[in-house]
C-alpha atoms as a PDB file:
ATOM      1  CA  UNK A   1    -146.437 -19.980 -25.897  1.00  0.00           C
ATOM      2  CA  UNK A   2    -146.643 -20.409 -29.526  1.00  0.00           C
ATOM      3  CA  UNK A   3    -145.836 -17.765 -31.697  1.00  0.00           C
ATOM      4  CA  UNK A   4    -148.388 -17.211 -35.120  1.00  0.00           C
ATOM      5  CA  UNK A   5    -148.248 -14.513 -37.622  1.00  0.00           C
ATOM      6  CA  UNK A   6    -151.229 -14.333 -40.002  1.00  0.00           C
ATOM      7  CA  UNK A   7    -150.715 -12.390 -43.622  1.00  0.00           C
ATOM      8  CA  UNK A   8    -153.204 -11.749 -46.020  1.00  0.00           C
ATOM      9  CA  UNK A   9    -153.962  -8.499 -47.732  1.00  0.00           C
ATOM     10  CA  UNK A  10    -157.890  -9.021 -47.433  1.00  0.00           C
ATOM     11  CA  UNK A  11    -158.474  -7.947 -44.119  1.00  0.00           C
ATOM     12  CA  UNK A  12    -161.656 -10.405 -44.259  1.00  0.00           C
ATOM     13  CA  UNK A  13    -159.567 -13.222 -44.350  1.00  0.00           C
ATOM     14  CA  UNK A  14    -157.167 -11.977 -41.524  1.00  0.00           C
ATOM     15  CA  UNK A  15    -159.796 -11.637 -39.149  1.00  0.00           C
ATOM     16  CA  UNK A  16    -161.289 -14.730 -39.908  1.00  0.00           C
ATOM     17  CA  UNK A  17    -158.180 -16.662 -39.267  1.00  0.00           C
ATOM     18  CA  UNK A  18    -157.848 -14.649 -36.085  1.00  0.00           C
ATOM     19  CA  UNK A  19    -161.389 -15.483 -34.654  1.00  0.00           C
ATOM     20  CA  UNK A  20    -160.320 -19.265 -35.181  1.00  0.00           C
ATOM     21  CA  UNK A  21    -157.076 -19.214 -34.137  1.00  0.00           C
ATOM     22  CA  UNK A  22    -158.976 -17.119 -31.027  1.00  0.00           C
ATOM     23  CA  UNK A  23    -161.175 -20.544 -30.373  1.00  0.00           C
ATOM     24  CA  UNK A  24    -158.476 -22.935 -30.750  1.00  0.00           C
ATOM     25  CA  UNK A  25    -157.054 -20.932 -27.817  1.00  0.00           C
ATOM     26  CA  UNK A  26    -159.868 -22.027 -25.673  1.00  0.00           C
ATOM     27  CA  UNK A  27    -160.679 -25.369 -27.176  1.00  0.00           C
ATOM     28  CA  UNK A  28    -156.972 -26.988 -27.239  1.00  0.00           C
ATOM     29  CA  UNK A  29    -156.240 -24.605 -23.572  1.00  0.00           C
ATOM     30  CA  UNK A  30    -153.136 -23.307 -26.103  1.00  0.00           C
ATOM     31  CA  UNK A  31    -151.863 -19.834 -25.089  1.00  0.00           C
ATOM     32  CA  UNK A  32    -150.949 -18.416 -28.684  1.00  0.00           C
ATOM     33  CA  UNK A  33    -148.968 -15.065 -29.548  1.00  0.00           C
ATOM     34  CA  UNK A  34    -151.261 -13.768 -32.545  1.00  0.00           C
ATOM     35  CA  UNK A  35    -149.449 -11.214 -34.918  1.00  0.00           C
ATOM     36  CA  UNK A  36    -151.426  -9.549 -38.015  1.00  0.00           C
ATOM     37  CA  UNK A  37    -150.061  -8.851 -41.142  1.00  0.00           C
ATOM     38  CA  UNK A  38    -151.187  -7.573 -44.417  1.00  0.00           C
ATOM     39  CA  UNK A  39    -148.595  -7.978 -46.683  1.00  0.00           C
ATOM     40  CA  UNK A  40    -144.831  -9.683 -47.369  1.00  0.00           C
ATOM     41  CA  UNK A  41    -142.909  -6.759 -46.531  1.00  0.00           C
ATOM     42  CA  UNK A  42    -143.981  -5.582 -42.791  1.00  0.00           C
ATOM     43  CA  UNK A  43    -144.116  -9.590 -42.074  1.00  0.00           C
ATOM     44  CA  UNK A  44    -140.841 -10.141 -43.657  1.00  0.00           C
ATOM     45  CA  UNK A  45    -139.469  -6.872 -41.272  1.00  0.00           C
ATOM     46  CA  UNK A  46    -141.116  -8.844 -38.468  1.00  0.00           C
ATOM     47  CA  UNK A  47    -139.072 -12.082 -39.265  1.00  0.00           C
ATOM     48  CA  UNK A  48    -135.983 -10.625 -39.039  1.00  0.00           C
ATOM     49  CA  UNK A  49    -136.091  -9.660 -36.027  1.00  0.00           C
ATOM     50  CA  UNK A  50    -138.369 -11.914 -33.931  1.00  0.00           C
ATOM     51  CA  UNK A  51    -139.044 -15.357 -33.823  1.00  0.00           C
ATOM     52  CA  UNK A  52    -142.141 -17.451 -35.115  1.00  0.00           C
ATOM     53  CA  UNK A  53    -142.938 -20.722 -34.725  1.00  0.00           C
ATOM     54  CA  UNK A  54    -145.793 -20.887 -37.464  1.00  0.00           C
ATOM     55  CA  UNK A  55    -146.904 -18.831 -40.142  1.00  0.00           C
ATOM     56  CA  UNK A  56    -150.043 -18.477 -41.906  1.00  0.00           C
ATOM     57  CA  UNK A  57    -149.353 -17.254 -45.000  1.00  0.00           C
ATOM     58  CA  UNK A  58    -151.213 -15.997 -48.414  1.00  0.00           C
ATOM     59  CA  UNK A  59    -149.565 -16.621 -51.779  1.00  0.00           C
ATOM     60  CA  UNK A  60    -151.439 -13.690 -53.485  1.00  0.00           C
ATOM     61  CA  UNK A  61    -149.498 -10.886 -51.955  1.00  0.00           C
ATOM     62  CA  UNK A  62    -149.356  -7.933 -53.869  1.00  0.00           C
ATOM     63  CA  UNK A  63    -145.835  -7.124 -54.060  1.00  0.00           C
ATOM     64  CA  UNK A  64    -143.991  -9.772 -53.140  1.00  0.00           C
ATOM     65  CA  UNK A  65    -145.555 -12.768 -52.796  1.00  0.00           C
ATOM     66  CA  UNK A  66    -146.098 -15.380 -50.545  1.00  0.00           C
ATOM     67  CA  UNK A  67    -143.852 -17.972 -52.255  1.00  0.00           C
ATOM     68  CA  UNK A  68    -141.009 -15.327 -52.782  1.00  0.00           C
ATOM     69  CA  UNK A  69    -141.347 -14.596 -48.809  1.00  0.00           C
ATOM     70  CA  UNK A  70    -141.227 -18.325 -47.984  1.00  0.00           C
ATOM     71  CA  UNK A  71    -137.791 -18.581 -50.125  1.00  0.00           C
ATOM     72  CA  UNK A  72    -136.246 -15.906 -48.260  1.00  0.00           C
ATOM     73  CA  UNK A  73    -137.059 -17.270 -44.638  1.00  0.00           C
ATOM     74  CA  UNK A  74    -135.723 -20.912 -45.796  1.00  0.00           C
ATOM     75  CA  UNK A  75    -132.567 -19.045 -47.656  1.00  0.00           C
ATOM     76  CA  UNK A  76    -131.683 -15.587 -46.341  1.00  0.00           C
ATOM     77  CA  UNK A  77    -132.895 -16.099 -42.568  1.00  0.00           C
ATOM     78  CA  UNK A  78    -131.569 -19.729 -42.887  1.00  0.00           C
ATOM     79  CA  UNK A  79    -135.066 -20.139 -41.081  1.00  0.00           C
ATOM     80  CA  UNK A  80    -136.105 -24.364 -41.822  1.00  0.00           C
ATOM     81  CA  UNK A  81    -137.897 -24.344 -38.558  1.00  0.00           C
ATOM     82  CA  UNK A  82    -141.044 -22.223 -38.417  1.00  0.00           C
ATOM     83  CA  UNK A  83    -143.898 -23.970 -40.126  1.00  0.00           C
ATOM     84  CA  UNK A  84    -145.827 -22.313 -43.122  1.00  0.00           C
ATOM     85  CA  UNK A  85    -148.658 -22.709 -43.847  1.00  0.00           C
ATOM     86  CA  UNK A  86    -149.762 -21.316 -47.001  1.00  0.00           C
ATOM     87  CA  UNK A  87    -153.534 -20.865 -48.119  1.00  0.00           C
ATOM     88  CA  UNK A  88    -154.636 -19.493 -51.418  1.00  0.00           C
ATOM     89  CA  UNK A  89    -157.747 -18.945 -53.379  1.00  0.00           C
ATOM     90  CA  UNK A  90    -156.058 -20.830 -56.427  1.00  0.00           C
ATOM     91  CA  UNK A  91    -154.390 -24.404 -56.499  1.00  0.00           C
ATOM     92  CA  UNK A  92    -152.054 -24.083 -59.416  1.00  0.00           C
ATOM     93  CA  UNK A  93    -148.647 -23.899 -57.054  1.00  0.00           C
ATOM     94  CA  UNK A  94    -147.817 -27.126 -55.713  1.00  0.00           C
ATOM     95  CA  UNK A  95    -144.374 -27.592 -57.772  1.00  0.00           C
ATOM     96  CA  UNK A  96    -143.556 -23.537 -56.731  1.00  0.00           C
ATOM     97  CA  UNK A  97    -144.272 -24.295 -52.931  1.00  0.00           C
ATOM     98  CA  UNK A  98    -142.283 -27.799 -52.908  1.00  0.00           C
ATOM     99  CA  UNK A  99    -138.439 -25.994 -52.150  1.00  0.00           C
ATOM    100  CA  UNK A 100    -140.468 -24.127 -49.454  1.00  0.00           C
ATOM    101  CA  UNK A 101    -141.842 -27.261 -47.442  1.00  0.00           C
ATOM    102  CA  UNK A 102    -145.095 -26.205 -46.135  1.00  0.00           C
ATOM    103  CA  UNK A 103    -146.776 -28.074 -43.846  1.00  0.00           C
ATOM    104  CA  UNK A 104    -149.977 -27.882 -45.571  1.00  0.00           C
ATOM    105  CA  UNK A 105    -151.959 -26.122 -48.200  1.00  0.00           C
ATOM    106  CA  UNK A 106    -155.289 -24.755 -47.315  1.00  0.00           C
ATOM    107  CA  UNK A 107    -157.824 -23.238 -50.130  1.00  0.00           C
ATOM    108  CA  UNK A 108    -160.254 -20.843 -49.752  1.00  0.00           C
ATOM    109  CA  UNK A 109    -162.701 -20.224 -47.543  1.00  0.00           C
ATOM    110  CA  UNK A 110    -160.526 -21.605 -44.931  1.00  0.00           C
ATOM    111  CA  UNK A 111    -162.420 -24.959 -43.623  1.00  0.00           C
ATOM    112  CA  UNK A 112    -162.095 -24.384 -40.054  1.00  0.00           C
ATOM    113  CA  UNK A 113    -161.348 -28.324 -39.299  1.00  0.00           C
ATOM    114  CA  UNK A 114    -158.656 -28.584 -41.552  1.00  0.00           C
ATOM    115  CA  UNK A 115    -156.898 -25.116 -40.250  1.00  0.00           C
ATOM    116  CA  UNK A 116    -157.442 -26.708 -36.764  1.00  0.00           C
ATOM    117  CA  UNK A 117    -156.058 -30.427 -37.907  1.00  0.00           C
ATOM    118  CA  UNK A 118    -153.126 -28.432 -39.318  1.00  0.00           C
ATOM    119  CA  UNK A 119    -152.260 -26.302 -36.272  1.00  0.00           C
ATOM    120  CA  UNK A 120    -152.505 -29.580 -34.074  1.00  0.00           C
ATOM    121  CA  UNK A 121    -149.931 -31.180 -36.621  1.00  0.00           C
ATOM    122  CA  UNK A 122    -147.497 -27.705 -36.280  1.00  0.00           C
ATOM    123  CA  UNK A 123    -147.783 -27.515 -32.453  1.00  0.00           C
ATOM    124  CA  UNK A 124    -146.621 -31.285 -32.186  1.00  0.00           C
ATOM    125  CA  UNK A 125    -144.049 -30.386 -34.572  1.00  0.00           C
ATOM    126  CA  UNK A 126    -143.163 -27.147 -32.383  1.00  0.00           C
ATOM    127  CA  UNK A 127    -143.238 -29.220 -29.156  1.00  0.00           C
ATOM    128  CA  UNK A 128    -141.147 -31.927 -30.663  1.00  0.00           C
ATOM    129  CA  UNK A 129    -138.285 -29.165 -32.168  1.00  0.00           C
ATOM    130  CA  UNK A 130    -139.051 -26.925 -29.087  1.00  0.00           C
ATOM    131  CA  UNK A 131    -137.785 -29.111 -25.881  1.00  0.00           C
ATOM    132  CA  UNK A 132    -134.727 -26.552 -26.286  1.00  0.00           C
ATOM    133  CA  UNK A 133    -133.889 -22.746 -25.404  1.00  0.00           C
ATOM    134  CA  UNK A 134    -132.305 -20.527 -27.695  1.00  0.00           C
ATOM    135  CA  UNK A 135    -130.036 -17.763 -26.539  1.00  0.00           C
ATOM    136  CA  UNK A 136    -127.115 -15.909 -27.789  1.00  0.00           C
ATOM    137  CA  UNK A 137    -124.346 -13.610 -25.574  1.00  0.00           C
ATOM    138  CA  UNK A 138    -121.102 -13.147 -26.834  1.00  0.00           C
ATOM    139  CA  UNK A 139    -119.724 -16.285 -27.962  1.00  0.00           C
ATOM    140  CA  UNK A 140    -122.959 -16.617 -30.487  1.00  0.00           C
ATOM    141  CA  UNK A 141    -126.138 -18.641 -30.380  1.00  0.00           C
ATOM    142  CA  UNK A 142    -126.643 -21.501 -28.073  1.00  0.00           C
ATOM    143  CA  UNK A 143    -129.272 -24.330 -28.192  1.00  0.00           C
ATOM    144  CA  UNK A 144    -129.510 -25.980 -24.718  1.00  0.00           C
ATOM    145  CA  UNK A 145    -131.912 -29.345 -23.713  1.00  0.00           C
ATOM    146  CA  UNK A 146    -134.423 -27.818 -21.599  1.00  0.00           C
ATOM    147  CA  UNK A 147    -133.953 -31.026 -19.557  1.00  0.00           C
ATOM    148  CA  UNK A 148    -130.415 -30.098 -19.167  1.00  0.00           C
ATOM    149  CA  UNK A 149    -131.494 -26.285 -17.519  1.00  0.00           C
ATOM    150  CA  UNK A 150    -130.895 -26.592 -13.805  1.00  0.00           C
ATOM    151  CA  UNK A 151    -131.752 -22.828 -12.985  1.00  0.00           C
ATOM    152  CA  UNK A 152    -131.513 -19.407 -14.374  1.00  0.00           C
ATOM    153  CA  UNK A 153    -129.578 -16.434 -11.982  1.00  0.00           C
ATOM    154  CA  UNK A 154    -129.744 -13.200 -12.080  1.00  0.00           C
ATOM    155  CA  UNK A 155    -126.944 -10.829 -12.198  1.00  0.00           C
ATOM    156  CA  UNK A 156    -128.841  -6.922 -12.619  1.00  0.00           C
ATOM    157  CA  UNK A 157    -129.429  -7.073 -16.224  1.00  0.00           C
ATOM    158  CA  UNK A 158    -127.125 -10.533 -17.090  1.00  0.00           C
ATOM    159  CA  UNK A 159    -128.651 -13.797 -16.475  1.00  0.00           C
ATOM    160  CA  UNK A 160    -126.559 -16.985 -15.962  1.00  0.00           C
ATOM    161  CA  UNK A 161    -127.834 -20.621 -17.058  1.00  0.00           C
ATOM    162  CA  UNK A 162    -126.863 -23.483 -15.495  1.00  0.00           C
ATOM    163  CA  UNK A 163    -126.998 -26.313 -16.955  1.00  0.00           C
ATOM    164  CA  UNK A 164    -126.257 -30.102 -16.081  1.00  0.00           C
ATOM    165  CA  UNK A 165    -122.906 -29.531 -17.878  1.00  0.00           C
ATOM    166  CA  UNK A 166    -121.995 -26.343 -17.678  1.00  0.00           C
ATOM    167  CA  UNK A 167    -122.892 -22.613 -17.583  1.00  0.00           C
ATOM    168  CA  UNK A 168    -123.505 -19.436 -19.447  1.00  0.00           C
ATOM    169  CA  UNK A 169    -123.975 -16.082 -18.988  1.00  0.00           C
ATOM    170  CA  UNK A 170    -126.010 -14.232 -21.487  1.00  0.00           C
ATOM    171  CA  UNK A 171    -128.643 -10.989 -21.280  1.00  0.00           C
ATOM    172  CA  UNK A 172    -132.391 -11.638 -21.011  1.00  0.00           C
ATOM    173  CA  UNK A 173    -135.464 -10.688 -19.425  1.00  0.00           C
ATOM    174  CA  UNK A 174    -136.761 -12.550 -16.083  1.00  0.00           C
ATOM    175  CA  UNK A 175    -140.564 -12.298 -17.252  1.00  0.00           C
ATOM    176  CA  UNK A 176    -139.379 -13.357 -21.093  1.00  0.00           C
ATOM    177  CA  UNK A 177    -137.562 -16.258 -19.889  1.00  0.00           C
ATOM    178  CA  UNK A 178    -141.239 -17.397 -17.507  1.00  0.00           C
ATOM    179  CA  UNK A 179    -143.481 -16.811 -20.782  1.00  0.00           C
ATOM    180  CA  UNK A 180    -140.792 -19.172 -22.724  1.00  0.00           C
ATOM    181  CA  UNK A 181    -140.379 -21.782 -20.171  1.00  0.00           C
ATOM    182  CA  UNK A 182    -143.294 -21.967 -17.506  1.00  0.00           C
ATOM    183  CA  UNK A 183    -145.465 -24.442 -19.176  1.00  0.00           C
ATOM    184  CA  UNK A 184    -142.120 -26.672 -18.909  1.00  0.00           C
ATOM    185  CA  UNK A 185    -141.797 -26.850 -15.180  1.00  0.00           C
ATOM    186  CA  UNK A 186    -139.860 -24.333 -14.008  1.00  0.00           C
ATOM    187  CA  UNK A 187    -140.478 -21.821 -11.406  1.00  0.00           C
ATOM    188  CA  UNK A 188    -139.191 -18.475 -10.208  1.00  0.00           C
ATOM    189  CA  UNK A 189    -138.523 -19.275  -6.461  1.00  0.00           C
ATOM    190  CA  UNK A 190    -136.764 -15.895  -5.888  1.00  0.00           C
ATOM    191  CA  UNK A 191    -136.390 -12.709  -7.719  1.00  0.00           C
ATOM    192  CA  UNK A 192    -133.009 -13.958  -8.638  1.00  0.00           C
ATOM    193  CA  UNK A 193    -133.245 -17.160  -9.541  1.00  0.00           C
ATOM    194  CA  UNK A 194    -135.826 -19.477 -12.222  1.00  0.00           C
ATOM    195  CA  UNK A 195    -135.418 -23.565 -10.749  1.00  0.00           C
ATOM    196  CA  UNK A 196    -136.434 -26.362 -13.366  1.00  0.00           C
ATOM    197  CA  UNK A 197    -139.302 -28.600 -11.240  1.00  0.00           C
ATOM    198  CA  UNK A 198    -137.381 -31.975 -12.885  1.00  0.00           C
ATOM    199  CA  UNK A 199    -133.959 -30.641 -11.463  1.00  0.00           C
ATOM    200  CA  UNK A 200    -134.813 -30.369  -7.774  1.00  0.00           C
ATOM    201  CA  UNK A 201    -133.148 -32.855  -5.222  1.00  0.00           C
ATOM    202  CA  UNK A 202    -134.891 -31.518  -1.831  1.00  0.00           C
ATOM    203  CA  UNK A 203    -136.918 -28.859  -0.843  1.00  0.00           C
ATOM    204  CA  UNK A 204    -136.607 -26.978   2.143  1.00  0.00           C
ATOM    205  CA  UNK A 205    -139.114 -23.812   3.705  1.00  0.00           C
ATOM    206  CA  UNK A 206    -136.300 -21.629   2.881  1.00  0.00           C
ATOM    207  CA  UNK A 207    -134.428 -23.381  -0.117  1.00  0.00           C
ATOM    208  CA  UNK A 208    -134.091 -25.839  -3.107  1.00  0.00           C
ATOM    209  CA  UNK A 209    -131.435 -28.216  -3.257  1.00  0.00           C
ATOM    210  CA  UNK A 210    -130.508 -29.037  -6.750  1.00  0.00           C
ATOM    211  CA  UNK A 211    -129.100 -31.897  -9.124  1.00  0.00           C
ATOM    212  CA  UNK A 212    -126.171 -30.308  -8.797  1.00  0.00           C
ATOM    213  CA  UNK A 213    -126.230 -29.580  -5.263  1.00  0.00           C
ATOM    214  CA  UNK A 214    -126.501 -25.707  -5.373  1.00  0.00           C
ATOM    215  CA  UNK A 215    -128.625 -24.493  -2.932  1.00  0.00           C
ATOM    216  CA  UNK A 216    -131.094 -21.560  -4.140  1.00  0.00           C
ATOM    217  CA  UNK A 217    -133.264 -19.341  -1.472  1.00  0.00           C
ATOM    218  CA  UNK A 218    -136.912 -19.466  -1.712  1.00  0.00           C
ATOM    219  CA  UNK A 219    -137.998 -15.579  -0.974  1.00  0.00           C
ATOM    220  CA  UNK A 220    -140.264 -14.798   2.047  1.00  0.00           C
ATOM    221  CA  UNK A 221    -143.037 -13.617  -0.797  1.00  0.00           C
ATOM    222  CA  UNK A 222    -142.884 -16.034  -2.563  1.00  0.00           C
ATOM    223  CA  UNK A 223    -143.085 -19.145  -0.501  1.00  0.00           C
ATOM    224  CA  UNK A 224    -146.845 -19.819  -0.253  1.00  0.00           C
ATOM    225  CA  UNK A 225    -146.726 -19.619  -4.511  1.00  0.00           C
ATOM    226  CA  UNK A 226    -143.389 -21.947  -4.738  1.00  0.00           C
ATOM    227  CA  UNK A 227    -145.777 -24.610  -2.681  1.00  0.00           C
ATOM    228  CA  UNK A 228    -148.523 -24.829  -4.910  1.00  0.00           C
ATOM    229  CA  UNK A 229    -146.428 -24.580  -7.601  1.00  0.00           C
ATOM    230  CA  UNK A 230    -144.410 -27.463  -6.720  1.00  0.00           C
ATOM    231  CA  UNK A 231    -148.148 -29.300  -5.563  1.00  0.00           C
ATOM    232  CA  UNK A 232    -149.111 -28.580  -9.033  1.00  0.00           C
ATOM    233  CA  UNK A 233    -146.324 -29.948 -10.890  1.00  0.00           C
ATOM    234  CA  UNK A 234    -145.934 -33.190  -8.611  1.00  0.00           C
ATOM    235  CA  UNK A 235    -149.337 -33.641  -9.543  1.00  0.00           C
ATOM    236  CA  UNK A 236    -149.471 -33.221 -13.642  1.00  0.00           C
ATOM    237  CA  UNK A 237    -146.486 -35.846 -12.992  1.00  0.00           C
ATOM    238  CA  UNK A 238    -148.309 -38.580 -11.327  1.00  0.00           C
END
């Protein structure tokens, strides 16, 4: 899932970028998180609490501009990974946007190509950047290899990770953790437990034998969906 927040203060211009960003959803088979914003300050409340992976941003905010809201995700949010995108109706900003680092600058009307071309570029940026998950618990904020994620357990509201070196206990949401890391192979077998596809030894009707030699129960429920699950995955890898 790639997550897109779109700011402009002409409404117009919002839903336009919406409707496209709606077909490159079904043209590219892309599931996007689409957030709407219509100026700096309810985007920039946005940002500090949730994640983005790509912005779509105007320059010609009315308060504070786009420019000024791009220098405080790079500074104050120490933010150098989401990609910006900036489009503008003028073309007199490229020394302004440099410290910034946009991926692109679109003019307007938005050429529908171009915004696609760009997005394509962001996503293989995203992808590239993205073959980790980000969690924090007590000891602060963790980047792990999703290659490295054996399986997730849960503990009521406390999940552990396991990983191929060691583990971690942190708090998260089962369904949160499936929308972050489904498209990467991994499968809830169990209402306890997540398994990553490329970390299972043997499977059993009743359980998954790891890497590590853990053995994790498949529930009764959910044993016809683990199958095709696992049919599906052996077969995107062949």
């Amino acid at each position: 899932m790639i997550r897109i927040a779109v700011c402009d203060d002409f409404q117009d211009t919002v839903a336009q970028v919406d409707e496209y960003l709606s077909e490159y959803q079904q043209l590219r088979d892309r599931k996007l998180d689409i957030k709407s914003f219509f100026n700096a300050e309810d985007l920039w409340e946005h940002l500090r609490k949730n994640h983005c992976d790509l912005i779509i941003l105007d320059i010609e905010l009315v308060k504070m501009n786009g420019v000024e809201l791009g220098h405080m995700i790079r500074e104050k949010l120490n933010d150098h990974a989401v990609n910006i995108i900036y489009i503008s109706a003028m073309d007199t900003y490229d020394r302004q946007l440099f410290d910034v680092q946009p991926i692109n600058f679109l003019p307007k009307p938005i050429n529908k190509d171009k915004l696609y071309d760009t997005i394509d570029l962001a996503i293989q940026l995203i992808d590239d950047r993205n073959h980790v998950y980000v969690f924090k618990n007590k000891d602060g904020s963790h980047r792990i290899r999703i290659k490295d994620i054996i399986y997730f357990e849960s503990f009521a509201h406390d999940f552990m990770i396991v990983t191929t070196n060691e583990s971690y206990e942190f708090r998260a949401n089962l369904s949160d953790i499936m929308n972050e890391l489904s498209e990467y192979g991994f499968i809830q077998v169990h209402r306890s437990y997540i398994v990553n596809y490329d970390q299972i030894k043997t499977i059993k009707y009743e359980e998954i034998i790891t890497s590590n030699g853990s053995s994790i129960p498949i529930s009764r429920n959910k044993r016809k969906e683990v199958r095709e699950m696992l049919m599906k995955f052996r077969g995107d890898r062949l």
